[in-house]
C-alpha atoms as a PDB file:
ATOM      1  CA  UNK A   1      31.750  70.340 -32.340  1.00  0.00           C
ATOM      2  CA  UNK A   2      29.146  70.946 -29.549  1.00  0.00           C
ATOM      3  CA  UNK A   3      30.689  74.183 -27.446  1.00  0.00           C
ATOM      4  CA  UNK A   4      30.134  72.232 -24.052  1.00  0.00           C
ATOM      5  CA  UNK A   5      32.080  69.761 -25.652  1.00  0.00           C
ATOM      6  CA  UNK A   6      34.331  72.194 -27.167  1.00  0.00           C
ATOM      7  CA  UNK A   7      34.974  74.486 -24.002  1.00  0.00           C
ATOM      8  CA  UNK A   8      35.533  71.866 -21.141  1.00  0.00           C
ATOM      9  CA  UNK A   9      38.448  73.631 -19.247  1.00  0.00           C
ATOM     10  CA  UNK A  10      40.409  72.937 -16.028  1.00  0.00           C
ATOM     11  CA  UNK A  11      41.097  69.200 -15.390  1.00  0.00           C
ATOM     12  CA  UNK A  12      38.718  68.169 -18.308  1.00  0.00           C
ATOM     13  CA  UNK A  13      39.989  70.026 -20.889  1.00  0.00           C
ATOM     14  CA  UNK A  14      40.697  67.864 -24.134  1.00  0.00           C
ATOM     15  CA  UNK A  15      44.038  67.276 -25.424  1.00  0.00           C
ATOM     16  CA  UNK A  16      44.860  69.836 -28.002  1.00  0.00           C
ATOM     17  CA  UNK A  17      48.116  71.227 -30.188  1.00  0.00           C
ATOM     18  CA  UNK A  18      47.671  74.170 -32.478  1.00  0.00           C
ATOM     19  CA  UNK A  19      43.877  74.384 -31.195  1.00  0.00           C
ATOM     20  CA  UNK A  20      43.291  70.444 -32.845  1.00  0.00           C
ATOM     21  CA  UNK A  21      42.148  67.859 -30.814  1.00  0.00           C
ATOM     22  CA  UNK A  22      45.393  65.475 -30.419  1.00  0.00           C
ATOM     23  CA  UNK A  23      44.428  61.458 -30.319  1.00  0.00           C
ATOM     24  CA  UNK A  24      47.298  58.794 -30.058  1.00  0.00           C
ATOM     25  CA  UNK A  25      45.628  55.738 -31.229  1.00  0.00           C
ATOM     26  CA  UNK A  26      42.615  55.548 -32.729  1.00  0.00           C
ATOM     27  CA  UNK A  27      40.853  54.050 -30.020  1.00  0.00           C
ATOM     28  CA  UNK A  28      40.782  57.449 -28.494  1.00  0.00           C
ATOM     29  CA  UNK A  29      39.028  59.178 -31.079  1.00  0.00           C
ATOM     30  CA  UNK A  30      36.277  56.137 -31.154  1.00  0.00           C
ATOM     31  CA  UNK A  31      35.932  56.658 -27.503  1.00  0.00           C
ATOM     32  CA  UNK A  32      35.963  60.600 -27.352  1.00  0.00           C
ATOM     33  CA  UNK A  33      32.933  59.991 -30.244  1.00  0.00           C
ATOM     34  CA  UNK A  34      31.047  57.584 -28.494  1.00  0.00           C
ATOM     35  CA  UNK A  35      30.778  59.650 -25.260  1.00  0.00           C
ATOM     36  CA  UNK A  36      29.635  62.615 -27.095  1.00  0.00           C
ATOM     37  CA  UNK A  37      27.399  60.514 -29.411  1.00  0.00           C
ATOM     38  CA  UNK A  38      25.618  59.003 -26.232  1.00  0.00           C
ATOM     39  CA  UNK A  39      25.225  62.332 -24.835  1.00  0.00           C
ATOM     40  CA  UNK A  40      23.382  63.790 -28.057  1.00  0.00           C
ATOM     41  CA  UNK A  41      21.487  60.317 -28.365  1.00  0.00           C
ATOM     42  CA  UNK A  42      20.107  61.594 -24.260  1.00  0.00           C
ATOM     43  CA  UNK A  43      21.554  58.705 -22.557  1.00  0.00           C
ATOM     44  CA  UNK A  44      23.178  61.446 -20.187  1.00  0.00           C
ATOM     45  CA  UNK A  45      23.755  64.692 -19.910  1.00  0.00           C
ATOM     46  CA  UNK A  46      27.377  65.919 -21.277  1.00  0.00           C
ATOM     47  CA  UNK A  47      27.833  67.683 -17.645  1.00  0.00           C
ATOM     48  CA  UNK A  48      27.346  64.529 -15.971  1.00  0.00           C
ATOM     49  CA  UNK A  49      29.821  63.336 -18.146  1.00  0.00           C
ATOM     50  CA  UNK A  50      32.239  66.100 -17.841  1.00  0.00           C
ATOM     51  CA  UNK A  51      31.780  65.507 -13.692  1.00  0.00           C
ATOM     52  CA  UNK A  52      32.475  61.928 -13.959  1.00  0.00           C
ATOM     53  CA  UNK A  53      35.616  62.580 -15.948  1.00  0.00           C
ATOM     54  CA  UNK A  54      37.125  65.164 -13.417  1.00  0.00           C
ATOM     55  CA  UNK A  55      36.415  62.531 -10.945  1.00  0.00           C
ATOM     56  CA  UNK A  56      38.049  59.845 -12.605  1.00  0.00           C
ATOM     57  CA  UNK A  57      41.138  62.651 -12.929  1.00  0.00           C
ATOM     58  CA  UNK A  58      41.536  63.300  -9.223  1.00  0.00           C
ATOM     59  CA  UNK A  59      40.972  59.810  -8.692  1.00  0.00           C
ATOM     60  CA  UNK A  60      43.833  58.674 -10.661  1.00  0.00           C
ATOM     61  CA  UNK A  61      45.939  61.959  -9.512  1.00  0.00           C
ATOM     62  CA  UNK A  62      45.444  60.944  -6.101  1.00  0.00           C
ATOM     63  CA  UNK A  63      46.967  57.416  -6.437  1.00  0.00           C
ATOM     64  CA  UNK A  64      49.288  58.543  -8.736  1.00  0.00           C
ATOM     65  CA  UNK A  65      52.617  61.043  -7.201  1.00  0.00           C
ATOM     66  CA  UNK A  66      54.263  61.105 -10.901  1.00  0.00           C
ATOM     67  CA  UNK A  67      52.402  61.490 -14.230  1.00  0.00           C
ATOM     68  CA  UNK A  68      54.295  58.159 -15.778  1.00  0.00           C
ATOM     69  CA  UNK A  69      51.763  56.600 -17.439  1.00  0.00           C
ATOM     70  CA  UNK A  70      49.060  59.095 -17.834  1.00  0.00           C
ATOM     71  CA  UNK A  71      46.848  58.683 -20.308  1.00  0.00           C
ATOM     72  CA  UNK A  72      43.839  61.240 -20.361  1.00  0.00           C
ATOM     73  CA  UNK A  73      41.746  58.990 -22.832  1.00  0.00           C
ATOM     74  CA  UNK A  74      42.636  56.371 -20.563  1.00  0.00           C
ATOM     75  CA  UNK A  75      40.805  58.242 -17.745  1.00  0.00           C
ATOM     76  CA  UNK A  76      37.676  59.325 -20.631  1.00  0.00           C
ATOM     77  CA  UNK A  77      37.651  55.413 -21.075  1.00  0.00           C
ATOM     78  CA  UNK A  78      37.039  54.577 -17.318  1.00  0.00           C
ATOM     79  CA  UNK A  79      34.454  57.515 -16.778  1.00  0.00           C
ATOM     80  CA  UNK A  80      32.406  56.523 -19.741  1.00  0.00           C
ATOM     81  CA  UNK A  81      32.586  52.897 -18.927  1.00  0.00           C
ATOM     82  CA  UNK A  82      31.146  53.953 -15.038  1.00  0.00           C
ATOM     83  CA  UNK A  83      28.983  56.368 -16.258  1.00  0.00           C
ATOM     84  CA  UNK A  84      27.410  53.900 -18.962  1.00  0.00           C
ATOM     85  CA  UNK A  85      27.497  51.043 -16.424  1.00  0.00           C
ATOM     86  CA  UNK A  86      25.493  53.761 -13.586  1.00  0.00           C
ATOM     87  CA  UNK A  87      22.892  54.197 -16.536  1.00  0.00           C
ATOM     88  CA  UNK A  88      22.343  50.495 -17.328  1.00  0.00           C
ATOM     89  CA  UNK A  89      23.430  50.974 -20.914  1.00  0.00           C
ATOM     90  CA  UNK A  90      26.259  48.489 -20.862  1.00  0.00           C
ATOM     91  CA  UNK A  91      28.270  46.897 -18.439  1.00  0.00           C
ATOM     92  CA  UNK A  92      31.905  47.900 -18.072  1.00  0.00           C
ATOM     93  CA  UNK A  93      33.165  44.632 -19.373  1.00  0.00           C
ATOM     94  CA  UNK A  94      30.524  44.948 -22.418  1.00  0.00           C
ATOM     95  CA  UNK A  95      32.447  47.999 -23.299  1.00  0.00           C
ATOM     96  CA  UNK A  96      36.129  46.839 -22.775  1.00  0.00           C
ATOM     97  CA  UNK A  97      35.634  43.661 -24.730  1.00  0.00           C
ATOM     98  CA  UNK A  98      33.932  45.905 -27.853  1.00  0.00           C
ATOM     99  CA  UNK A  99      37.077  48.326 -27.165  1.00  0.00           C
ATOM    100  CA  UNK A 100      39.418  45.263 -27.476  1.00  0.00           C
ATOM    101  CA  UNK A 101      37.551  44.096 -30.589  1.00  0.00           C
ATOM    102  CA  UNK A 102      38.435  47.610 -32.323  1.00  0.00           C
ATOM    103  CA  UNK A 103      41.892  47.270 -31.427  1.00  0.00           C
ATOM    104  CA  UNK A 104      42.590  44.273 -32.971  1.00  0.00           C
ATOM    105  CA  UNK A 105      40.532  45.813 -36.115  1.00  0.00           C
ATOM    106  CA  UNK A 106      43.031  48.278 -36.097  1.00  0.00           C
ATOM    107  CA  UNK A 107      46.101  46.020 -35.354  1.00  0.00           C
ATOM    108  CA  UNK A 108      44.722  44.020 -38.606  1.00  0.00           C
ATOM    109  CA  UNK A 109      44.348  47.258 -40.636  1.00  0.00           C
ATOM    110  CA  UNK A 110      47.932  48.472 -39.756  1.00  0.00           C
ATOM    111  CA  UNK A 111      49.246  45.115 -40.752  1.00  0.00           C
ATOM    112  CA  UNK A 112      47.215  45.347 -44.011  1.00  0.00           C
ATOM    113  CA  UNK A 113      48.198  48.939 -45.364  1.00  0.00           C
ATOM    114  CA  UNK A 114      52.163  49.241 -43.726  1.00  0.00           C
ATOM    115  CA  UNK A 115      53.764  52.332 -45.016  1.00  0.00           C
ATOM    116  CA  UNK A 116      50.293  54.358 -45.823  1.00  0.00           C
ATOM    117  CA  UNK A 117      48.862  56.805 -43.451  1.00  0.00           C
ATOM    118  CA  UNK A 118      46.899  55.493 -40.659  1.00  0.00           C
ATOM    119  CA  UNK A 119      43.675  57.563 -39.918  1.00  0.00           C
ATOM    120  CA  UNK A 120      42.267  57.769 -36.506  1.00  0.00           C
END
């Protein structure tokens, strides 16, 4: 993994146990790899990225008195969809509906393979 990637800190700091990075549902790990995939294609810069997600933290924080609810890829989500929308790449809406798409990819490929491991 890319060390900027790797050593974002503070309020950006990726979920981790044991020193892994932790994903709930396989949307996360789609949308942690298209982030740093569009950073290494030069759409942005990962700092800009990194800024944006802090951002989109504080934001939330500030709204928010109790963490119920919190969802850091959640947050990721919303600062890659502005950051993509400030760039022109794809419109926020573009990127939910492909987003909802994979879901349902996933809801048919837990249906099909019940009982096996389910991969991120």
């Amino acid at each position: 993994m890319r060390s900027d990637v790797a050593e974002m800190d503070g309020a950006s700091a990726l979920p981790r146990r044991n020193g892994e990075l932790v994903f709930t549902d396989p949307w996360e790990s789609r949308a942690f790899g298209l982030a740093v995939a569009a950073s290494e294609a030069g759409a942005y810069d990962w700092e800009e990225f990194r800024r944006g997600l802090i951002a989109e933290i504080a934001s939330w924080e500030a709204v928010h008195t109790e963490h119920g609810g919190w969802s850091y890829y959640d947050r990721w989500l919303a600062s890659l969809e502005g950051l993509l929308g400030e760039k022109g790449i794809v419109t926020p809406g573009e990127l939910r509906d492909r987003m909802h798409a994979l879901e349902h990819e996933d809801d048919h490929h837990d249906h099909d393979h019940e009982g096996g491991h389910q991969w991120p």
